[in-house]
N, C-alpha and C. Protein backbone atom coordinates (compact mmCIF):
# COMPACT_ATOMS: atom_id res chain seq x y z
N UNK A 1 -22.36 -127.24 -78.48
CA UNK A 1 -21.81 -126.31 -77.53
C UNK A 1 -22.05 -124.87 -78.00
N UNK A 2 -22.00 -124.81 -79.53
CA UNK A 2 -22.38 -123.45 -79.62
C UNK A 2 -23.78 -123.01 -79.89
N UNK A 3 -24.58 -123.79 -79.53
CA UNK A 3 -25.99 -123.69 -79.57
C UNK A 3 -26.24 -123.13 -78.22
N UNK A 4 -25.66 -123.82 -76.73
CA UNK A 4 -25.85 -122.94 -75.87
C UNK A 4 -25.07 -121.64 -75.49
N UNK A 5 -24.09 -121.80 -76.33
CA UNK A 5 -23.12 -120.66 -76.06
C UNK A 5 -24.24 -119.22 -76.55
N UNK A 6 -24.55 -119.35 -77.29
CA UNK A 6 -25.69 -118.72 -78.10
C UNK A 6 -27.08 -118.70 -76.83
N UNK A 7 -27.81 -119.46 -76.60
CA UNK A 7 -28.97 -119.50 -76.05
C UNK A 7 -28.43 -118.58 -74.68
N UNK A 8 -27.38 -119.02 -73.86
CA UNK A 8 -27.02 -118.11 -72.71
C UNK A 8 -26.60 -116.49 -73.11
N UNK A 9 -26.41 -116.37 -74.20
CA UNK A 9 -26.12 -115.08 -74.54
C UNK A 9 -27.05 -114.35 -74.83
N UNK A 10 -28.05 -115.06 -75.47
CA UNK A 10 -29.68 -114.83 -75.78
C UNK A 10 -30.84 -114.51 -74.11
N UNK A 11 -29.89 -115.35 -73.63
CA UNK A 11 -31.00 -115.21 -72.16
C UNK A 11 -30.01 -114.19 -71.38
N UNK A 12 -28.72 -114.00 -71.70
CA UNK A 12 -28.32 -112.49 -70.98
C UNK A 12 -28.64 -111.47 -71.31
N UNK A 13 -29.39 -111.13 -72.58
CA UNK A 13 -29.39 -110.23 -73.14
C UNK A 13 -30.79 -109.73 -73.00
N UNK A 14 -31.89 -110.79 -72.54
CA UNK A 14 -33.11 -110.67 -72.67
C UNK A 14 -32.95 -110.42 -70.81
N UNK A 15 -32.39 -110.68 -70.27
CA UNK A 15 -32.79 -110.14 -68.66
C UNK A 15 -32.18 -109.04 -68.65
N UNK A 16 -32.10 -108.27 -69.64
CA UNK A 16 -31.82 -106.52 -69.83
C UNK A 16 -32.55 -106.09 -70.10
N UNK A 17 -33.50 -106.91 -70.33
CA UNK A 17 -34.29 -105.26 -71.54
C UNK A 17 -35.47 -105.62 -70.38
N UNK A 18 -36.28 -104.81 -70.42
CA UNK A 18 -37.49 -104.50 -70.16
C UNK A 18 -38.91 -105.37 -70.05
N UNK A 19 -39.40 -105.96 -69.05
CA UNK A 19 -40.59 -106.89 -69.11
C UNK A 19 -41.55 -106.62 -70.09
N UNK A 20 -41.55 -105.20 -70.11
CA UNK A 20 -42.53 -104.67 -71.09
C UNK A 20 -42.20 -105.22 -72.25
N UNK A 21 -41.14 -105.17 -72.76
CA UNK A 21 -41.12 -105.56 -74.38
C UNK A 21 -40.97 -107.36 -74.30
N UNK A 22 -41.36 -107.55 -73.75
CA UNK A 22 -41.34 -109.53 -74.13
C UNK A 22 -42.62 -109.96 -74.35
N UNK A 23 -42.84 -110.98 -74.73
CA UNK A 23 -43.99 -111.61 -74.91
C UNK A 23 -44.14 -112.44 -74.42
N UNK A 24 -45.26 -113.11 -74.19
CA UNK A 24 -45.50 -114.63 -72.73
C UNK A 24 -45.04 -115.05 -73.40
N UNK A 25 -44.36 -116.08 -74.44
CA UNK A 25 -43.96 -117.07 -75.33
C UNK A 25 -42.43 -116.61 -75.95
N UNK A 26 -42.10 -115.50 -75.37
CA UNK A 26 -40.52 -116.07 -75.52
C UNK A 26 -39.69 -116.49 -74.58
N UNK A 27 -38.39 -116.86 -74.90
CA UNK A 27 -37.72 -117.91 -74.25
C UNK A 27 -37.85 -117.28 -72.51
N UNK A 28 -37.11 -116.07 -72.49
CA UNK A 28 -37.35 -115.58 -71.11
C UNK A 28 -38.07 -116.14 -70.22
N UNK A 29 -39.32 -115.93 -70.86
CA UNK A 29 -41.14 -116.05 -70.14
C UNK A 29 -40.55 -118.36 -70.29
N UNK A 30 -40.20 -118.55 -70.99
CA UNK A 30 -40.68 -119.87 -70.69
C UNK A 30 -39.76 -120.34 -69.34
N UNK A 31 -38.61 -119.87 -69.59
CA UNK A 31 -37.04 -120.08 -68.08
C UNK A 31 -38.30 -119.61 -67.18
N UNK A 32 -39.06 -118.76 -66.70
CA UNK A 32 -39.19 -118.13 -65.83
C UNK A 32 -40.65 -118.98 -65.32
N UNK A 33 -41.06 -119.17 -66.23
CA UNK A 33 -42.35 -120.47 -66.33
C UNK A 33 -41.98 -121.92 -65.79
N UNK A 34 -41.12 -122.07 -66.16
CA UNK A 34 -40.44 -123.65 -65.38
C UNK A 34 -39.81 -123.20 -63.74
N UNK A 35 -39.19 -122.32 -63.53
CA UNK A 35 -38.91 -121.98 -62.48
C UNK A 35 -39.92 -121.14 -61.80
N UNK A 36 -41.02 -120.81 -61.47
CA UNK A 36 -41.88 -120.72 -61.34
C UNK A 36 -43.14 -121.67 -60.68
N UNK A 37 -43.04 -122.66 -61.80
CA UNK A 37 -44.08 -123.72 -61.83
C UNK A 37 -44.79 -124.30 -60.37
N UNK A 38 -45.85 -124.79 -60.22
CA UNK A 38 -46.25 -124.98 -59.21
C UNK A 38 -45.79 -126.57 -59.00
N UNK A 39 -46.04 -127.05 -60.44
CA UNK A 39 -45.99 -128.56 -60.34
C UNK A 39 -44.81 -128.69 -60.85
N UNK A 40 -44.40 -130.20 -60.54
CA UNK A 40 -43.08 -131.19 -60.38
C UNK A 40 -42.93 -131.81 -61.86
N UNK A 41 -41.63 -132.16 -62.55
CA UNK A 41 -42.03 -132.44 -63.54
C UNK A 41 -40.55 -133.31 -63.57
N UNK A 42 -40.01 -134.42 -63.46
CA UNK A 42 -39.48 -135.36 -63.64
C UNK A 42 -39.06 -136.82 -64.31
N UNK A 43 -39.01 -136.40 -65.31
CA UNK A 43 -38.89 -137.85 -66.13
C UNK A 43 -37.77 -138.59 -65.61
N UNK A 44 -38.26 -139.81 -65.79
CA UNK A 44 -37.75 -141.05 -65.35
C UNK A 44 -36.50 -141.62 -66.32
N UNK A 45 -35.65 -142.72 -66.01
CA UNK A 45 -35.17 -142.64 -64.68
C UNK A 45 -34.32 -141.68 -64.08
N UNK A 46 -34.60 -141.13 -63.26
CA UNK A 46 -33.83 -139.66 -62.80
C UNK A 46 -32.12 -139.93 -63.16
N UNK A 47 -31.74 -140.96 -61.97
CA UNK A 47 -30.31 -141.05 -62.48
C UNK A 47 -29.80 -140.70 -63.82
N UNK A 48 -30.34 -141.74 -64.60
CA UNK A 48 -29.70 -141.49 -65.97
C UNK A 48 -29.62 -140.17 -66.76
N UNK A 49 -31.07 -139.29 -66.02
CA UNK A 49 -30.91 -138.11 -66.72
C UNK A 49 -29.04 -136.68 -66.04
N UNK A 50 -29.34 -137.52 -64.71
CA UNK A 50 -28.65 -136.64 -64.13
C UNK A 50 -26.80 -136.87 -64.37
N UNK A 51 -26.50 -137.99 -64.59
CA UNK A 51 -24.89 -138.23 -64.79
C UNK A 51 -24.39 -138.52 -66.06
N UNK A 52 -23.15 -138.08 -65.20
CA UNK A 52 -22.47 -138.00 -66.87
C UNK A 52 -22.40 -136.87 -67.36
N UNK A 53 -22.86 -135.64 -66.84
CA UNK A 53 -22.68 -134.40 -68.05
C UNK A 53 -22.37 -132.99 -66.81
N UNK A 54 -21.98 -132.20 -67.40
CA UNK A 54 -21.98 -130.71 -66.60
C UNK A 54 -23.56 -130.07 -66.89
N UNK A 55 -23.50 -129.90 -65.50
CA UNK A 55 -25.14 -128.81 -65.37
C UNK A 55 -24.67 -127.56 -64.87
N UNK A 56 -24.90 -126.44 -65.71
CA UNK A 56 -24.40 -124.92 -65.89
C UNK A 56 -26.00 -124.51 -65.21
N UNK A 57 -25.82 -123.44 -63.90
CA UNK A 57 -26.68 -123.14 -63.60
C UNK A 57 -26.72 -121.32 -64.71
N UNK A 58 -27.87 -121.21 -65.41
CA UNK A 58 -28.27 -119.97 -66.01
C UNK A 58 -29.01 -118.74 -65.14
N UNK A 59 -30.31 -119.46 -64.36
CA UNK A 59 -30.77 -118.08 -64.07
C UNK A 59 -31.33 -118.84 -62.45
N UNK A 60 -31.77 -118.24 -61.82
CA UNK A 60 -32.74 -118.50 -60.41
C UNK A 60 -34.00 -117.57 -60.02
N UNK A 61 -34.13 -118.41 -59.32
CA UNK A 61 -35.20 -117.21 -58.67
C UNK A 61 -35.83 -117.42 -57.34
N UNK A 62 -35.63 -116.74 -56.43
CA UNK A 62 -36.22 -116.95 -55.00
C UNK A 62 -37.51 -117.01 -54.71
N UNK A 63 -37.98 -118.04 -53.94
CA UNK A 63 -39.32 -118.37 -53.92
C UNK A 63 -40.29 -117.26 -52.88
N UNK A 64 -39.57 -116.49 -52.75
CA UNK A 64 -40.46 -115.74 -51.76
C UNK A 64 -41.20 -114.62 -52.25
N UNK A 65 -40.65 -114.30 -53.25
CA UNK A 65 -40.63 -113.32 -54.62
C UNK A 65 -41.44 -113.70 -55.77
N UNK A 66 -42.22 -112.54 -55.99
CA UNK A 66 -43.70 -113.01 -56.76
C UNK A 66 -42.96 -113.69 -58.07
N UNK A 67 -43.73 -114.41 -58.92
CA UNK A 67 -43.57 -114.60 -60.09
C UNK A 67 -43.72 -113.72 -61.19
N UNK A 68 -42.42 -113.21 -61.04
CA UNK A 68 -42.63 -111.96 -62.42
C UNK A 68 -41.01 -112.07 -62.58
N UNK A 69 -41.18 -111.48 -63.81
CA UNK A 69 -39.81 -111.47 -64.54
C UNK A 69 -38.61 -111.16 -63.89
N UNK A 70 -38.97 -109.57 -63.35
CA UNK A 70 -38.53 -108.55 -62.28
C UNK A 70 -37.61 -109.81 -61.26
N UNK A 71 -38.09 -110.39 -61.05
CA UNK A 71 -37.31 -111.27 -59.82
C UNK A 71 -36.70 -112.12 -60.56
N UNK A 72 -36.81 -112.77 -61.36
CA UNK A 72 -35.41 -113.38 -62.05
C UNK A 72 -34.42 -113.26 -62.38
N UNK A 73 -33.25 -113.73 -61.57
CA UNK A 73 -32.34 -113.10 -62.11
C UNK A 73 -31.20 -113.95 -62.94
N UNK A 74 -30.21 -113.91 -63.38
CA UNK A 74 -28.92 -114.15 -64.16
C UNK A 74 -27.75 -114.91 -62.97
N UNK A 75 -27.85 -116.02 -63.35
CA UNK A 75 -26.90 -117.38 -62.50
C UNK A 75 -25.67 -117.09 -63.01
N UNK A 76 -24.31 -117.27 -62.35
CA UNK A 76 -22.69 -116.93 -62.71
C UNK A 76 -22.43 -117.93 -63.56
N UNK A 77 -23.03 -119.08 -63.64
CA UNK A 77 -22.63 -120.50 -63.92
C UNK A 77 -21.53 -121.15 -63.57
N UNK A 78 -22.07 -121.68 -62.13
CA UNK A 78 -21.30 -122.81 -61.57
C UNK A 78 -22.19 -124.09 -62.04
N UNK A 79 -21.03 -125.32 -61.76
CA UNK A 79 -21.42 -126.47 -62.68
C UNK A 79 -21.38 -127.15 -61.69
N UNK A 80 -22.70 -128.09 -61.77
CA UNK A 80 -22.70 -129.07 -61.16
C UNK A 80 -22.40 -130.84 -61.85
N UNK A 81 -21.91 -131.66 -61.02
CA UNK A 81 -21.77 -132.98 -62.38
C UNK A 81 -21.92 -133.90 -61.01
N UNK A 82 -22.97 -134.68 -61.97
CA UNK A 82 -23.10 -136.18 -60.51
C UNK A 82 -22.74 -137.34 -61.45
N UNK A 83 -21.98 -138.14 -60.88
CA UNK A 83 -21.58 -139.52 -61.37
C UNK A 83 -22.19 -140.71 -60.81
N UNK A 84 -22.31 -141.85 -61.13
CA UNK A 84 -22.92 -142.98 -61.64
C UNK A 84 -22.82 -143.65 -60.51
N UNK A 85 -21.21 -143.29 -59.78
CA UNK A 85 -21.14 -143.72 -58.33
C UNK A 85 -21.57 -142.93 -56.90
N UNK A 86 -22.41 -142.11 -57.43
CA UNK A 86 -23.44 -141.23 -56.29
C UNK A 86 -21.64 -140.46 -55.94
N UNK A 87 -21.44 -140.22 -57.00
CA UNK A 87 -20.52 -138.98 -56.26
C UNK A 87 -21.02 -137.65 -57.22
N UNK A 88 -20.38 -136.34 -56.56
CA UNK A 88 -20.73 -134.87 -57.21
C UNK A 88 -19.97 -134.24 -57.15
N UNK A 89 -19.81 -133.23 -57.95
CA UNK A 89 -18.62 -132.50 -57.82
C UNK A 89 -19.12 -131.10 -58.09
N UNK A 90 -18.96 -129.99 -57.53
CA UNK A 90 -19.65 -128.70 -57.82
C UNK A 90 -18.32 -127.71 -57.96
N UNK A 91 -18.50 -126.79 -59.11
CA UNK A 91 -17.77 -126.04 -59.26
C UNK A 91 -18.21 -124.13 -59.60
N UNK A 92 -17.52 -123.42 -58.46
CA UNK A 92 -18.48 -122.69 -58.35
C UNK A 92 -17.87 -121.28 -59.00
N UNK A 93 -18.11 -120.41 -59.75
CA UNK A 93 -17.10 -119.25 -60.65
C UNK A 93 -16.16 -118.48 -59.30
N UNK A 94 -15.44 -118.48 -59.68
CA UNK A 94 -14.24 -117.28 -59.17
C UNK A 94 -14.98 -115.81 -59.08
N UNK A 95 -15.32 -115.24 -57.68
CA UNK A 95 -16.09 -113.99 -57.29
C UNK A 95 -14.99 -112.97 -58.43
N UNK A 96 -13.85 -112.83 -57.77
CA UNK A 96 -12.71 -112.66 -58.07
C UNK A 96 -12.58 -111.96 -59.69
N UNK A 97 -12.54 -113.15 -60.17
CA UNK A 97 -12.25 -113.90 -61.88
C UNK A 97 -13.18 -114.59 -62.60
N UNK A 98 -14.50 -113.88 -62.84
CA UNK A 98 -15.19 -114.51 -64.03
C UNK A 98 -15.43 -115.83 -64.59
N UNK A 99 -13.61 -116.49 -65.07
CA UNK A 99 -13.34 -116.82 -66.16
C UNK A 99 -12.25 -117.65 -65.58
N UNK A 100 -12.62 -117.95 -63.67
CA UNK A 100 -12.10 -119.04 -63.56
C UNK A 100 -12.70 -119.61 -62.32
N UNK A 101 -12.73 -121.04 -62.32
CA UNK A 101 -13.62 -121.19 -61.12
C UNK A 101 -12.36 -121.37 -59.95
N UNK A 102 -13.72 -120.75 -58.89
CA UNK A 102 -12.77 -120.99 -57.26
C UNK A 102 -13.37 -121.66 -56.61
N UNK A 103 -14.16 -121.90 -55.45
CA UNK A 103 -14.33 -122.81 -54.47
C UNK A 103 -14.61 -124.18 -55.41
N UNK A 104 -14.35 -125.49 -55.23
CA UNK A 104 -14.30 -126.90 -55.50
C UNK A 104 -14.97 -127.58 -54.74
N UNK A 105 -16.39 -127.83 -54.58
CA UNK A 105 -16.90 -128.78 -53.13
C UNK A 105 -17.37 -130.32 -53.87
N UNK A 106 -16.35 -131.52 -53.40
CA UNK A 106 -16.91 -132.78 -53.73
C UNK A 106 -17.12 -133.68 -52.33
N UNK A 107 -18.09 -134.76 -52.89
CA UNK A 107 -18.95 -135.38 -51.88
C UNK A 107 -19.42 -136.48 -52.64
N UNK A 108 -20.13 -137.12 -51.67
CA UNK A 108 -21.44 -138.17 -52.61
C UNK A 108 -23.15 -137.75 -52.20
N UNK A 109 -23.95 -138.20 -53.12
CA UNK A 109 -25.24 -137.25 -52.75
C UNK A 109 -25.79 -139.04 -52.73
N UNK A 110 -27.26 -138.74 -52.64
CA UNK A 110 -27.96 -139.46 -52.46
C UNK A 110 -29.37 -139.19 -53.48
N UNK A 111 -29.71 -140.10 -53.86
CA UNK A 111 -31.08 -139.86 -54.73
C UNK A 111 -32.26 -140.98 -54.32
N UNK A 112 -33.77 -140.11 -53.98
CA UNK A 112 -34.60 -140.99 -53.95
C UNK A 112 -35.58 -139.77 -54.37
N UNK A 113 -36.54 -140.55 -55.65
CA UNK A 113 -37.23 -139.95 -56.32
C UNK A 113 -36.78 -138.72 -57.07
N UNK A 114 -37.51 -137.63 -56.73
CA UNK A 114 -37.03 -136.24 -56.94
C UNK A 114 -36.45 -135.58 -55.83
N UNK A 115 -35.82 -136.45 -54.64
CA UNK A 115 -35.05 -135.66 -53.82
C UNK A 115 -33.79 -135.75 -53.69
N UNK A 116 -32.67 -135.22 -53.86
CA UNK A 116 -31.42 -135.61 -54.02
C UNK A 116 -30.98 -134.86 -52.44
N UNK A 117 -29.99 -135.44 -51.93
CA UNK A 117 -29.09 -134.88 -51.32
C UNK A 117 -27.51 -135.02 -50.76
N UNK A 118 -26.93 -133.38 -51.23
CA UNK A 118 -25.66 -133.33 -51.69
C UNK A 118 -24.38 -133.38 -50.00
N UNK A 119 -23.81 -134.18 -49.77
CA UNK A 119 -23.12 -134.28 -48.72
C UNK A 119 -21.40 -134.05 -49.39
N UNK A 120 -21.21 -132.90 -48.79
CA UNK A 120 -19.49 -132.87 -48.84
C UNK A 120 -18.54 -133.74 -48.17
N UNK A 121 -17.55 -133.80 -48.66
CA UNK A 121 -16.44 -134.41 -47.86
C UNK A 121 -16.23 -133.66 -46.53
N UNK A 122 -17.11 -132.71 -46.46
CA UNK A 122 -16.29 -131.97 -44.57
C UNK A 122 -17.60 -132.27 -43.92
N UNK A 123 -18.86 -132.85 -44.39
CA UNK A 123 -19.54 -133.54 -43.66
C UNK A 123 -21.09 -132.70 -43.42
N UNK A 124 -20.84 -131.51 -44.67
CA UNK A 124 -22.48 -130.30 -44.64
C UNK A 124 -23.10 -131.31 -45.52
N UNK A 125 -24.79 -130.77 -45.75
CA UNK A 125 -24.87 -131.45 -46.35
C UNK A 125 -26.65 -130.15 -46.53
N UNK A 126 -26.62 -130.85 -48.22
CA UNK A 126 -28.22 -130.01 -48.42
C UNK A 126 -28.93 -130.50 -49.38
N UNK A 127 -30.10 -130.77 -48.90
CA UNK A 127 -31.18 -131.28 -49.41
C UNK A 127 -32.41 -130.90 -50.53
N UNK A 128 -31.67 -130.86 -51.61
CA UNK A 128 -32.39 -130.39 -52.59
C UNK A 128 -33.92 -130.72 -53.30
N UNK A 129 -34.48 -130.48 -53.96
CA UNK A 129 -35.89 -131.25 -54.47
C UNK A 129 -35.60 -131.11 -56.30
N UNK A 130 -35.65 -131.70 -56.44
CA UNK A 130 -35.46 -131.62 -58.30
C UNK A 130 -37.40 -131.34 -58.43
N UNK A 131 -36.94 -130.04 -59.02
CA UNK A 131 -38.64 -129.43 -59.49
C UNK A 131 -38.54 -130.16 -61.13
N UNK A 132 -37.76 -129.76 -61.84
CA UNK A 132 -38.02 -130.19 -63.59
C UNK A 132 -36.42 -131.00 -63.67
N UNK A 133 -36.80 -132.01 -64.43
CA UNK A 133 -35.87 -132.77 -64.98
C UNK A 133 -35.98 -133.11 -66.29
N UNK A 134 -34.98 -132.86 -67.02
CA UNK A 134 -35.09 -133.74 -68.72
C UNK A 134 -33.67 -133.84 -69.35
N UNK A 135 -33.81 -134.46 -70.72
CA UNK A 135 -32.13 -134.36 -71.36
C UNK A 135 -31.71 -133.24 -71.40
N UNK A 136 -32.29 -132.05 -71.45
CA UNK A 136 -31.15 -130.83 -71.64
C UNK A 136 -31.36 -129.95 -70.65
N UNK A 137 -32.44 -129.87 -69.59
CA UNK A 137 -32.70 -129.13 -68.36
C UNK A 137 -32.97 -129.30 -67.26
N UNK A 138 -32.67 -128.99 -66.20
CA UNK A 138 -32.75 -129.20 -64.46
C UNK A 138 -33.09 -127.90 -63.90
N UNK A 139 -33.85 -128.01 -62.99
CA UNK A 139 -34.25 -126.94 -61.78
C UNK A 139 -34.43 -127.62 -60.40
N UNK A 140 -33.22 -127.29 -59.67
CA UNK A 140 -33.30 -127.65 -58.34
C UNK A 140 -34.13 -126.67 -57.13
N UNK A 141 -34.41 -127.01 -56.58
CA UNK A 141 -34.55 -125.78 -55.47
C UNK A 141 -34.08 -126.49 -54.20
N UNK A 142 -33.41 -125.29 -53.25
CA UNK A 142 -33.03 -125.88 -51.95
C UNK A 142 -33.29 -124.39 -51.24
N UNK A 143 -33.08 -124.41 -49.99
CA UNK A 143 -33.40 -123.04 -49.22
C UNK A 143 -33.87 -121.87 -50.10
N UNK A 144 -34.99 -121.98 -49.93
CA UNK A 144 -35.92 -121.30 -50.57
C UNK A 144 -35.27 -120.72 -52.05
N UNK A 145 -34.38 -121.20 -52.69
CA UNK A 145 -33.89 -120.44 -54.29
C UNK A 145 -34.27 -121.97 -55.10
N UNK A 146 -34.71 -121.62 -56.49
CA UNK A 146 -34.79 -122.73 -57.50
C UNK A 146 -33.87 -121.92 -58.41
N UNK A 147 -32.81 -123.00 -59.02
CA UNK A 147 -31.97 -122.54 -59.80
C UNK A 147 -31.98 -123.67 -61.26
N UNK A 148 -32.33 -122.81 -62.51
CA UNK A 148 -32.33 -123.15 -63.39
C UNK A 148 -31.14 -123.58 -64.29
N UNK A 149 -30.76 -124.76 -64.79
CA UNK A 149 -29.48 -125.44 -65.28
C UNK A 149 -29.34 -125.88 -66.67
N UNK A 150 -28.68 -126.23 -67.29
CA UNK A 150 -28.82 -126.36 -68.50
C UNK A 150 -27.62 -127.68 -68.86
N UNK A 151 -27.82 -128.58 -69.67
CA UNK A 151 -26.82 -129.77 -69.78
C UNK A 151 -25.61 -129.47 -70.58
N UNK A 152 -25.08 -128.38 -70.32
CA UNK A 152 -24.07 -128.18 -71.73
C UNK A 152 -23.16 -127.18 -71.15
N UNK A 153 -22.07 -127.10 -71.08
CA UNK A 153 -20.82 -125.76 -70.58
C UNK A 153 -20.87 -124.75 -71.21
N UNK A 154 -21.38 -123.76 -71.79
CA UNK A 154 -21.36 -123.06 -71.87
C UNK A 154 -20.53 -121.28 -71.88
N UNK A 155 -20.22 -121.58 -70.05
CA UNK A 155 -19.80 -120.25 -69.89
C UNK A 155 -18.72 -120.21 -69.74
N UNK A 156 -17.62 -121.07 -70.14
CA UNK A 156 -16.23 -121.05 -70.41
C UNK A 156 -16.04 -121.28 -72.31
N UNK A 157 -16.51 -121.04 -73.46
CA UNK A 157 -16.95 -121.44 -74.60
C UNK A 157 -15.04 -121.58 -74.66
N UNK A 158 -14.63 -122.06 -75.91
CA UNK A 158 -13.42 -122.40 -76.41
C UNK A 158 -13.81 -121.43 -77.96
N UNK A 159 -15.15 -121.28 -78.13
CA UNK A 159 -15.54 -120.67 -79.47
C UNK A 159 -14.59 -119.53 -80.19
C-alpha cells in the first residue's frame, strides 16, 4: 500500500512539471503510453484479473485529444470493485470533501471478452471496453474518456 501511496504521489507530482523536462521512458510517458495505445492488451482470464480488489482510477485522458502529455490529466480516485458474482460497486470522491467519498452507484455488470458492462440498480447502464488489463493495472474507456486504474487504494492511505 505504500508503494502506491508513493507511485500516486510520484505521478501527481510529475503532471506538474513541464513536458519539456521528462523523458519518453519515465513513468509519466509510460501512464500516458498505455492510455494512449492503439492496441488492446488483455490478459486472460479477465474475470480473475478483475475481482476481488479496489481499482483507484489515477489519471485519464480523452480520446479526442492528441496524444501528448498536455492532455493528460490527474483522476480524483474513485474506486471501482467487481465481485465474483457479476456485481460492482463504484465509489466516487466527495466534490465537496476530498477525503470522503459521495455518490455510491451499485449494480451487476456483465463481461464478455474485453467488454464489460456496468448496469445500476436504477436501471442506466454503460458499456465500457477494457483497453489494458493485468495484476496491478486497468484502462477502461467508455464515452470517449480512457481512464487509467491501478489495483491498490491508495488515495485514502492510513500511512
Amino acid at each position: 500500500m505504500k508503494n502506491t501511496f508513493l507511485f500516486t504521489i510520484f505521478l501527481t507530482l510529475f503532471f506538474s512539471v513541464s513536458a519539456r523536462c521528462q523523458t519518453q521512458d519515465s513513468t509519466i510517458y509510460v501512464v500516458l503510453n498505455a492510455l494512449t495505445a492503439d492496441e488492446i492488451s488483455v490478459n486472460e482470464p479477465t474475470i480473475d484479473l478483475l475481482i476481488d480488489s479496489d481499482w483507484e482510477a489515477l489519471a485519464y485522458w480523452e480520446t479526442k485529444d492528441p496524444k501528448e502529455l498536455d492532455y493528460m490529466h490527474e483522476a480524483v480516485g474513485d474506486i471501482y470493485s467487481f465481485k465474483k458474482d457479476y456485481t460492482f460497486e463504484m465509489r466516487m470522491i466527495d466534490q465537496n470533501d476530498p477525503q470522503k467519498f459521495g455518490l455510491e452507484i451499485t449494480g451487476n455488470y456483465t463481461l464478455e471478452k474485453n467488454k464489460i458492462e456496468l448496469i445500476a440498480k436504477n436501471g442506466k447502464s454503460i458499456l465500457c471496453e477494457i483497453r489494458y488489463l493485468d495484476t496491478l493495472y486497468l484502462i477502461l474507456e467508455f464515452d470517449g474518456l480512457r481512464i487509467f486504474y491501478t489495483k491498490s487504494q491508495s488515495y485514502f492511505s492510513n500511512d
